[in-house]
PDB file of N, CA and C in Angstrom:
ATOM      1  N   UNK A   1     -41.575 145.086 200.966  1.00  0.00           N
ATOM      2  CA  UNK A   1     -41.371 143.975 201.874  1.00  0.00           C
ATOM      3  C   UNK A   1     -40.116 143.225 201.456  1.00  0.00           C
ATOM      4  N   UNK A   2     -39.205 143.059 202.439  1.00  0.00           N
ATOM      5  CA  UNK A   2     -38.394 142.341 202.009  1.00  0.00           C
ATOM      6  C   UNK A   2     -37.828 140.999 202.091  1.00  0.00           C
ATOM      7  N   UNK A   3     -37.245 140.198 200.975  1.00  0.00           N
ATOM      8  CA  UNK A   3     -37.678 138.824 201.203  1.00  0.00           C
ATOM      9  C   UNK A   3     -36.789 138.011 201.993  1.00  0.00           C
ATOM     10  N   UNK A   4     -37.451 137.467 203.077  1.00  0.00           N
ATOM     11  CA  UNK A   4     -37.260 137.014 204.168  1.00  0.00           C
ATOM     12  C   UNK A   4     -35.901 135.830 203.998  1.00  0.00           C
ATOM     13  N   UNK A   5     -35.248 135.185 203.078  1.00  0.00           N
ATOM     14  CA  UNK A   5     -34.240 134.041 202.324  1.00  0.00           C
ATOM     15  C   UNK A   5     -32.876 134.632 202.465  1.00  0.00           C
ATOM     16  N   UNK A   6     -32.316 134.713 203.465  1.00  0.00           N
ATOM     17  CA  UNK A   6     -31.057 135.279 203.452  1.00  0.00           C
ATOM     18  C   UNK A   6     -29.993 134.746 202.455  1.00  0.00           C
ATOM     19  N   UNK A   7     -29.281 135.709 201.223  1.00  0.00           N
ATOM     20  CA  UNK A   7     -28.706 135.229 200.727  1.00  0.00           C
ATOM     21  C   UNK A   7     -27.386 134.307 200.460  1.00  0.00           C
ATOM     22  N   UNK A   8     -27.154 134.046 202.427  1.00  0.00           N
ATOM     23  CA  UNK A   8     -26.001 132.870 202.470  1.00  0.00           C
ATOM     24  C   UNK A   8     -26.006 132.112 203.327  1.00  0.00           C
ATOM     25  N   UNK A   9     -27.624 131.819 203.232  1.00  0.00           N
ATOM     26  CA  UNK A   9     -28.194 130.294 203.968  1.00  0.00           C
ATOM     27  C   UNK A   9     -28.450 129.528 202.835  1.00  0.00           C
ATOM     28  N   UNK A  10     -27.924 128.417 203.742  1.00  0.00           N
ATOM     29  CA  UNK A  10     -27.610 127.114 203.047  1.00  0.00           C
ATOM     30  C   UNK A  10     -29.076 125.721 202.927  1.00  0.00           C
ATOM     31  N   UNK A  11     -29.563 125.759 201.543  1.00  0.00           N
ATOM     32  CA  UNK A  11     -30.491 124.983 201.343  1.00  0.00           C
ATOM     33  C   UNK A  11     -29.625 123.496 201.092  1.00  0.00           C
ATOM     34  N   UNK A  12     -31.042 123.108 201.733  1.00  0.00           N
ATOM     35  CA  UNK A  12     -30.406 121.233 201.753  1.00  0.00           C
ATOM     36  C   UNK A  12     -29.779 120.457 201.135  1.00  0.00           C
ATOM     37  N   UNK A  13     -29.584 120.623 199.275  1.00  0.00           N
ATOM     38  CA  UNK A  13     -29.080 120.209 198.634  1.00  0.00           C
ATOM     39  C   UNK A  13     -27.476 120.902 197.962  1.00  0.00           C
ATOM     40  N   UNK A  14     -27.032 122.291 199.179  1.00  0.00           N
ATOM     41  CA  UNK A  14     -25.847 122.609 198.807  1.00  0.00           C
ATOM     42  C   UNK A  14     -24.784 121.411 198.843  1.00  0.00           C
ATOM     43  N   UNK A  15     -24.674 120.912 200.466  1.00  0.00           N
ATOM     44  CA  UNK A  15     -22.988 119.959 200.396  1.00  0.00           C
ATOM     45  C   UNK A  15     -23.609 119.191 199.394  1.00  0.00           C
ATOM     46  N   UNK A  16     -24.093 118.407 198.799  1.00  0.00           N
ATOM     47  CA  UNK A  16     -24.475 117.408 197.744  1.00  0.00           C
ATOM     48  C   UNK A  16     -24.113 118.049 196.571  1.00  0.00           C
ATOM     49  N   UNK A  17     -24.155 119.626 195.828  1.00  0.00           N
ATOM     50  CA  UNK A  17     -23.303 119.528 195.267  1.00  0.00           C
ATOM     51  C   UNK A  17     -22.305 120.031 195.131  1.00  0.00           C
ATOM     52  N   UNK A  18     -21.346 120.653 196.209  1.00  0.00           N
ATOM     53  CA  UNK A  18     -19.989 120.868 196.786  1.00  0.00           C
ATOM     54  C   UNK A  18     -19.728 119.779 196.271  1.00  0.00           C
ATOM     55  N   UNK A  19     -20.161 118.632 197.015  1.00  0.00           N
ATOM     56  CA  UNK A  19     -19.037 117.263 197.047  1.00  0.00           C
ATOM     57  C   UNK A  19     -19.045 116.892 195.803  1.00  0.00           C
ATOM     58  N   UNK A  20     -20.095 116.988 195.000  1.00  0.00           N
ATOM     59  CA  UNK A  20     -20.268 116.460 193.791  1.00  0.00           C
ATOM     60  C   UNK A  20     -19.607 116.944 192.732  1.00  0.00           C
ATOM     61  N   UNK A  21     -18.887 118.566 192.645  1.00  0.00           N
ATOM     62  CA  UNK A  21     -18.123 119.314 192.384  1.00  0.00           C
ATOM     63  C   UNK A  21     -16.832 118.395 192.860  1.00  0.00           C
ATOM     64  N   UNK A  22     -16.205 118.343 194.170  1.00  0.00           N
ATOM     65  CA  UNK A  22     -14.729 118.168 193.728  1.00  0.00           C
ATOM     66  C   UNK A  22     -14.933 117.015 193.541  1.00  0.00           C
ATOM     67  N   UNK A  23     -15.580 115.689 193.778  1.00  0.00           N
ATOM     68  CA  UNK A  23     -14.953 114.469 193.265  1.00  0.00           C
ATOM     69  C   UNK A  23     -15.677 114.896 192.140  1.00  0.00           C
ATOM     70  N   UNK A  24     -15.790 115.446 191.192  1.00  0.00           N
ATOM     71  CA  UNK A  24     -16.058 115.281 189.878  1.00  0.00           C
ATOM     72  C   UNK A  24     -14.715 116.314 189.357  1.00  0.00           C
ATOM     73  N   UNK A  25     -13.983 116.544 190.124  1.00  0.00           N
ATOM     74  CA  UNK A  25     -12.615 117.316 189.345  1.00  0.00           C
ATOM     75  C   UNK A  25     -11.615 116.173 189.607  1.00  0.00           C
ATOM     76  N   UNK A  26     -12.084 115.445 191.022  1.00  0.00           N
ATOM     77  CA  UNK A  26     -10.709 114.803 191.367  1.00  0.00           C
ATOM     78  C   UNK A  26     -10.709 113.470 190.297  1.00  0.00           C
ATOM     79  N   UNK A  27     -12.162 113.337 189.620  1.00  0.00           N
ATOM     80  CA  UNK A  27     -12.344 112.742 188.250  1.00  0.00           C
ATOM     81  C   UNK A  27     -11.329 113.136 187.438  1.00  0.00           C
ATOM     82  N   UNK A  28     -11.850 113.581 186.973  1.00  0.00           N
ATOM     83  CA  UNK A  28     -11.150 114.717 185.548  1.00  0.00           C
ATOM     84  C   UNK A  28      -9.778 114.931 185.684  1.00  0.00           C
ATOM     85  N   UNK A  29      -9.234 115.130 186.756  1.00  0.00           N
ATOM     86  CA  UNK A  29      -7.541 115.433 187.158  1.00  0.00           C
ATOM     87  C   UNK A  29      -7.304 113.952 186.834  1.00  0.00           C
ATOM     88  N   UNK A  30      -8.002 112.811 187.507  1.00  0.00           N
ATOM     89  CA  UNK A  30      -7.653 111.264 187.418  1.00  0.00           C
ATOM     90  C   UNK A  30      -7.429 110.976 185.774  1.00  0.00           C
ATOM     91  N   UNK A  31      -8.834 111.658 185.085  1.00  0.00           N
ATOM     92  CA  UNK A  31      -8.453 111.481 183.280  1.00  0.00           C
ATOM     93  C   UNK A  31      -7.806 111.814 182.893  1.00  0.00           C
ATOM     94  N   UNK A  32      -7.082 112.803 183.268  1.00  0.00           N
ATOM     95  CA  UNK A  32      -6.332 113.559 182.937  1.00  0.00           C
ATOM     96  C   UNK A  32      -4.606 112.755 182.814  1.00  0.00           C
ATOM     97  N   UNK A  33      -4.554 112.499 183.965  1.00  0.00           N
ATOM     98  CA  UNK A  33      -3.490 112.204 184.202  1.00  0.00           C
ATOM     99  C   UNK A  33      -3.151 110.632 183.689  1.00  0.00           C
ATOM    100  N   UNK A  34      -4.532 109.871 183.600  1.00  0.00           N
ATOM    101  CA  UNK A  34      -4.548 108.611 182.768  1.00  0.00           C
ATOM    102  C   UNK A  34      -4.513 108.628 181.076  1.00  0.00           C
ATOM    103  N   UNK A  35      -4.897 109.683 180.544  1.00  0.00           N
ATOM    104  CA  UNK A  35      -4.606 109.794 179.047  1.00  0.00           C
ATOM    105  C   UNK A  35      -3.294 110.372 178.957  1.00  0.00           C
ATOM    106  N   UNK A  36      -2.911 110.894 179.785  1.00  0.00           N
ATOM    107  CA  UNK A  36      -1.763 111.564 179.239  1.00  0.00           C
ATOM    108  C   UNK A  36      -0.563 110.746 178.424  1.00  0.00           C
ATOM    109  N   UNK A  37      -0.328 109.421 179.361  1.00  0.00           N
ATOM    110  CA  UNK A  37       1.042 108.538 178.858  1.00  0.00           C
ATOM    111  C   UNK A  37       0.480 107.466 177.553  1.00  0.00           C
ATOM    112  N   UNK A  38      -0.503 107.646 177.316  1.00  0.00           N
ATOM    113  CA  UNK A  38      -1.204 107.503 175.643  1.00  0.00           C
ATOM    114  C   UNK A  38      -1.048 108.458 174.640  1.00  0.00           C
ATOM    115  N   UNK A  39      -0.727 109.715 175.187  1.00  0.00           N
ATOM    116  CA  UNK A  39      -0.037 111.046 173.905  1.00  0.00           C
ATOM    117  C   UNK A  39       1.829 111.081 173.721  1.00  0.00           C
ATOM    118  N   UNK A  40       2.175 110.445 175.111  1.00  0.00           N
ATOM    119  CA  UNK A  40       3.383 111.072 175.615  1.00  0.00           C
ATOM    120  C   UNK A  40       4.397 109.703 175.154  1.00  0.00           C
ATOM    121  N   UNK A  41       3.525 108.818 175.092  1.00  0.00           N
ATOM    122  CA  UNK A  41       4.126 107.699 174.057  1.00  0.00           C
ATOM    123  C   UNK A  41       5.193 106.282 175.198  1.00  0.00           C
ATOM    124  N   UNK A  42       4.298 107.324 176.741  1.00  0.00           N
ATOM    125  CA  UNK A  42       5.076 106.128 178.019  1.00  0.00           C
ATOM    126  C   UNK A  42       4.197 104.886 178.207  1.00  0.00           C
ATOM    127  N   UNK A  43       4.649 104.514 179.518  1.00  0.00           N
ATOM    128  CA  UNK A  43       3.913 103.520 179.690  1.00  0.00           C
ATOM    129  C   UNK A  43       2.456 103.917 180.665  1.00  0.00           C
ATOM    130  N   UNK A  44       1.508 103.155 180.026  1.00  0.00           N
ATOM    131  CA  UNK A  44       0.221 103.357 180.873  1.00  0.00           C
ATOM    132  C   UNK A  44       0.089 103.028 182.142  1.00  0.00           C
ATOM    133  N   UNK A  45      -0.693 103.818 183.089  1.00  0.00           N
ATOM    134  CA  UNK A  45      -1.095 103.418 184.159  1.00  0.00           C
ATOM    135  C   UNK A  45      -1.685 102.126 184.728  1.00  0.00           C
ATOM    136  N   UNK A  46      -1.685 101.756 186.055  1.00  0.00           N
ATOM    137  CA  UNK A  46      -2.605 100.710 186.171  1.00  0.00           C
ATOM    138  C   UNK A  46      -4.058 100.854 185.920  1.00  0.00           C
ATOM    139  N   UNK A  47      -4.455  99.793 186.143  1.00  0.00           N
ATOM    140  CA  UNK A  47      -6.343  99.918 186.194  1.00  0.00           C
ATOM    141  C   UNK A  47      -6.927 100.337 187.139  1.00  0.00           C
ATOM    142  N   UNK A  48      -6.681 100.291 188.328  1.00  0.00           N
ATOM    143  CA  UNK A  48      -7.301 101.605 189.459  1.00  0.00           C
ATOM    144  C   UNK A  48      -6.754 102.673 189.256  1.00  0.00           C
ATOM    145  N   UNK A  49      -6.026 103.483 188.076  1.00  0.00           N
ATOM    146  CA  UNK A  49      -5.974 104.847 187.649  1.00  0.00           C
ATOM    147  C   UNK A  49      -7.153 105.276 186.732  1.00  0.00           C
ATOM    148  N   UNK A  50      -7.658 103.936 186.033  1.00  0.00           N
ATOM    149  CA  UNK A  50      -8.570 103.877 185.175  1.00  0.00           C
ATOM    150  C   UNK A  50      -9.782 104.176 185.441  1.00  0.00           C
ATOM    151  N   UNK A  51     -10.180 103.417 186.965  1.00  0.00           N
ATOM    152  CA  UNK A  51     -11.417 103.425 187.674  1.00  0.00           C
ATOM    153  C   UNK A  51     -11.431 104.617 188.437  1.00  0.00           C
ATOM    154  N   UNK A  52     -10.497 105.261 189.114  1.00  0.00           N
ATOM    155  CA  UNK A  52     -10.910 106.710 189.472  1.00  0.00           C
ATOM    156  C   UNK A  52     -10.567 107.702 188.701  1.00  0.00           C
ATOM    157  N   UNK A  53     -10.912 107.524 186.771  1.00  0.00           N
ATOM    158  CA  UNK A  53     -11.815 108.119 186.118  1.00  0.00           C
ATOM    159  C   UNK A  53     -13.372 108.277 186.480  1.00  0.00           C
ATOM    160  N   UNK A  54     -13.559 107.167 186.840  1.00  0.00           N
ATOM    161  CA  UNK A  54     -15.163 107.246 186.896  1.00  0.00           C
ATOM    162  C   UNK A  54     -15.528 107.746 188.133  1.00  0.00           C
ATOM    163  N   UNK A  55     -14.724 108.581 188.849  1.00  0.00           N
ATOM    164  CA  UNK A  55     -15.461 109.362 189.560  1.00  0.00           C
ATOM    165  C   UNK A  55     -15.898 110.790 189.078  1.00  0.00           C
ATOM    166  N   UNK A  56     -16.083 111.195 187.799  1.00  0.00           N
ATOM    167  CA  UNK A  56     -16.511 111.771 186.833  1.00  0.00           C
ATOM    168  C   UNK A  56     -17.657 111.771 187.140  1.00  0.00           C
ATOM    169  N   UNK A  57     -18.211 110.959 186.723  1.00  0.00           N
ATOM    170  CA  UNK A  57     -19.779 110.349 186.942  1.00  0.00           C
ATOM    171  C   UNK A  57     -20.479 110.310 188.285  1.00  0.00           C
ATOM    172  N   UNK A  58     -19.534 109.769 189.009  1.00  0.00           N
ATOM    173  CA  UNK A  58     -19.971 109.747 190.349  1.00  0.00           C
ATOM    174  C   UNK A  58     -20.216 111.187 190.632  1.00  0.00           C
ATOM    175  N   UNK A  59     -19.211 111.821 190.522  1.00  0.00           N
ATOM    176  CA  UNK A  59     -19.502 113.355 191.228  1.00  0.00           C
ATOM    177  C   UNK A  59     -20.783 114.187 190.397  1.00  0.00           C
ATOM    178  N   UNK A  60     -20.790 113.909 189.024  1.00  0.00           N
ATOM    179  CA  UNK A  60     -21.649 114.288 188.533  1.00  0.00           C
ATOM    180  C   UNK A  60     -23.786 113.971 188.503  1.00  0.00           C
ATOM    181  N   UNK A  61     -23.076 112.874 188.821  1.00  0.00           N
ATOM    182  CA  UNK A  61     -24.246 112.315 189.867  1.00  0.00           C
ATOM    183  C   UNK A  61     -24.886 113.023 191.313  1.00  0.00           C
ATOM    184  N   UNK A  62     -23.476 112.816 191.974  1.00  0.00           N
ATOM    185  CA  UNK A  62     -23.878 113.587 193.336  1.00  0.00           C
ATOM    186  C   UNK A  62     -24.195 115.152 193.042  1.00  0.00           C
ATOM    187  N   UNK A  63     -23.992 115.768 192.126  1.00  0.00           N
ATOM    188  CA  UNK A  63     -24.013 117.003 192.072  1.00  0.00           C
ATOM    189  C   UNK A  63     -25.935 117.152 192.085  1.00  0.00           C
ATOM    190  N   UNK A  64     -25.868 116.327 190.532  1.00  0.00           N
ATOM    191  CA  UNK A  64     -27.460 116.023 190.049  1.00  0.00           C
ATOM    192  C   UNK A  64     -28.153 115.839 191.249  1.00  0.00           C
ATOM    193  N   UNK A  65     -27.988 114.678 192.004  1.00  0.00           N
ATOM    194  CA  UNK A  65     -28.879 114.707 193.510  1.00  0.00           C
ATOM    195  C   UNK A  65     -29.146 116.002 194.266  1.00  0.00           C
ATOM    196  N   UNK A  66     -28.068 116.762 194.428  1.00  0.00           N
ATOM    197  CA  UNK A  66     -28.059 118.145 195.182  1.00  0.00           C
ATOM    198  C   UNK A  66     -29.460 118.895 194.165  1.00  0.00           C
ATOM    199  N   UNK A  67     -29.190 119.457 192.932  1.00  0.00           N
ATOM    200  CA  UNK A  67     -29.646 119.865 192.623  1.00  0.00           C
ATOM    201  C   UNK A  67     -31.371 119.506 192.739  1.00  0.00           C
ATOM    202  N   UNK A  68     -31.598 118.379 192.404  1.00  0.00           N
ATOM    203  CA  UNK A  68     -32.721 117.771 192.690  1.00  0.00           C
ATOM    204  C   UNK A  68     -33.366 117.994 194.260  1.00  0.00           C
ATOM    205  N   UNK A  69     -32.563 117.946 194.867  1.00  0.00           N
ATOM    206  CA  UNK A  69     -33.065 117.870 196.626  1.00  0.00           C
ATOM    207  C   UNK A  69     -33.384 119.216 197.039  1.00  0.00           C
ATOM    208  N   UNK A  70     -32.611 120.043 196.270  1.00  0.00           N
ATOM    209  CA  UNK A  70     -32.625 121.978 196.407  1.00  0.00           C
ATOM    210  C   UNK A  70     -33.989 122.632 195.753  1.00  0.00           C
ATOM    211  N   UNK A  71     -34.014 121.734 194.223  1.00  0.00           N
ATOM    212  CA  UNK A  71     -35.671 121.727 193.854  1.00  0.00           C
ATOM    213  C   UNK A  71     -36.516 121.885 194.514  1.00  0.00           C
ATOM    214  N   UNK A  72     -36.470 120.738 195.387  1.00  0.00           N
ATOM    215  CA  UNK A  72     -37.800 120.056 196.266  1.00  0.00           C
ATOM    216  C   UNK A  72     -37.524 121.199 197.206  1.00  0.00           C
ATOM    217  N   UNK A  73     -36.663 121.320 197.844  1.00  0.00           N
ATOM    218  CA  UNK A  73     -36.945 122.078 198.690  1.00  0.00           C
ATOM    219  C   UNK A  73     -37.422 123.518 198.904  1.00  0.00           C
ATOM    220  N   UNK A  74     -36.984 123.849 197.602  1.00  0.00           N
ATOM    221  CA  UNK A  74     -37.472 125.570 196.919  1.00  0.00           C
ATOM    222  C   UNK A  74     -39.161 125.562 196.880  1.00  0.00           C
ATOM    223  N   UNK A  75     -39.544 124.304 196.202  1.00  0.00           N
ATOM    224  CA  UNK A  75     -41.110 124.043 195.559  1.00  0.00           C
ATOM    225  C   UNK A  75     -41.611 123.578 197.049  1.00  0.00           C
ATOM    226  N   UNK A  76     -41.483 122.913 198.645  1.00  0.00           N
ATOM    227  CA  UNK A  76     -42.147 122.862 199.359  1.00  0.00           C
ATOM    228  C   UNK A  76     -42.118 123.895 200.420  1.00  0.00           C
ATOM    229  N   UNK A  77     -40.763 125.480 200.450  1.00  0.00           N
ATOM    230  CA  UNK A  77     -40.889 126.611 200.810  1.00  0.00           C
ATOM    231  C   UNK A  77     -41.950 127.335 199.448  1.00  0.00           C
ATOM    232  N   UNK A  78     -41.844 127.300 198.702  1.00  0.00           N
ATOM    233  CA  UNK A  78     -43.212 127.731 197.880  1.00  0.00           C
ATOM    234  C   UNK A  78     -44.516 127.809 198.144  1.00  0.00           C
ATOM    235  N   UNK A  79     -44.557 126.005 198.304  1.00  0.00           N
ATOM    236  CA  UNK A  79     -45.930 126.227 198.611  1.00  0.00           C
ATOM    237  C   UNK A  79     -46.577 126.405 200.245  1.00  0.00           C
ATOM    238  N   UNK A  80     -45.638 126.209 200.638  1.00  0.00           N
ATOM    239  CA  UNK A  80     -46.182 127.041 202.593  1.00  0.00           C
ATOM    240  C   UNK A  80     -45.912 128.368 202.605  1.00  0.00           C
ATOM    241  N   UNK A  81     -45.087 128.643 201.422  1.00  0.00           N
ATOM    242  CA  UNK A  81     -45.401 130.260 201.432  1.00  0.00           C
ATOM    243  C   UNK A  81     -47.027 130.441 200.525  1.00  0.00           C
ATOM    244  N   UNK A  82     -47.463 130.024 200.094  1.00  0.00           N
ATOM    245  CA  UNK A  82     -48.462 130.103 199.259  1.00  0.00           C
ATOM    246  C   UNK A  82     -49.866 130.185 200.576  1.00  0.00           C
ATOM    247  N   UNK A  83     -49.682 129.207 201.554  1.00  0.00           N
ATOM    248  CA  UNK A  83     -50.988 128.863 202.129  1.00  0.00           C
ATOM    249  C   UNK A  83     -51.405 129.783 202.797  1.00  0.00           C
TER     250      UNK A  83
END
């Protein structure tokens, strides 16, 4: 029997963590580019270069939600497959 879950359908918590993926790079590119003139011996950025560091977190967050919502949704196709 074969199982009925086509392998490139999209469960509920994919875009949640797509998105959570790039703003968690467009993080990291932001750290990136804010530590740099602290090695390079220039002058530092402003403070909203600072704060979209923390979309690090944010994205990593949103990712976490996806994952969580994809859970649920695996465990309540589970159990109506069960009944």
């Amino acid at each position: 029997m074969r199982d009925k879950t086509q392998t490139n359908s999209a469960v509920p918590g994919d875009h949640l963590i797509r998105a959570g993926a790039i703003v968690f790079f467009i993080g990291a590119v932001a750290t990136l580019v804010t530590v740099a003139p602290l090695f390079l011996g220039a002058k530092p950025f402003p403070t909203y270069m600072y704060c979209m560091s923390m979309l690090m977190g944010v994205g990593f967050l949103l990712a976490g939600a996806g994952v969580l919502r994809s859970v649920a949704a695996g465990r309540r196709q589970a159990r109506a497959a069960a009944e």
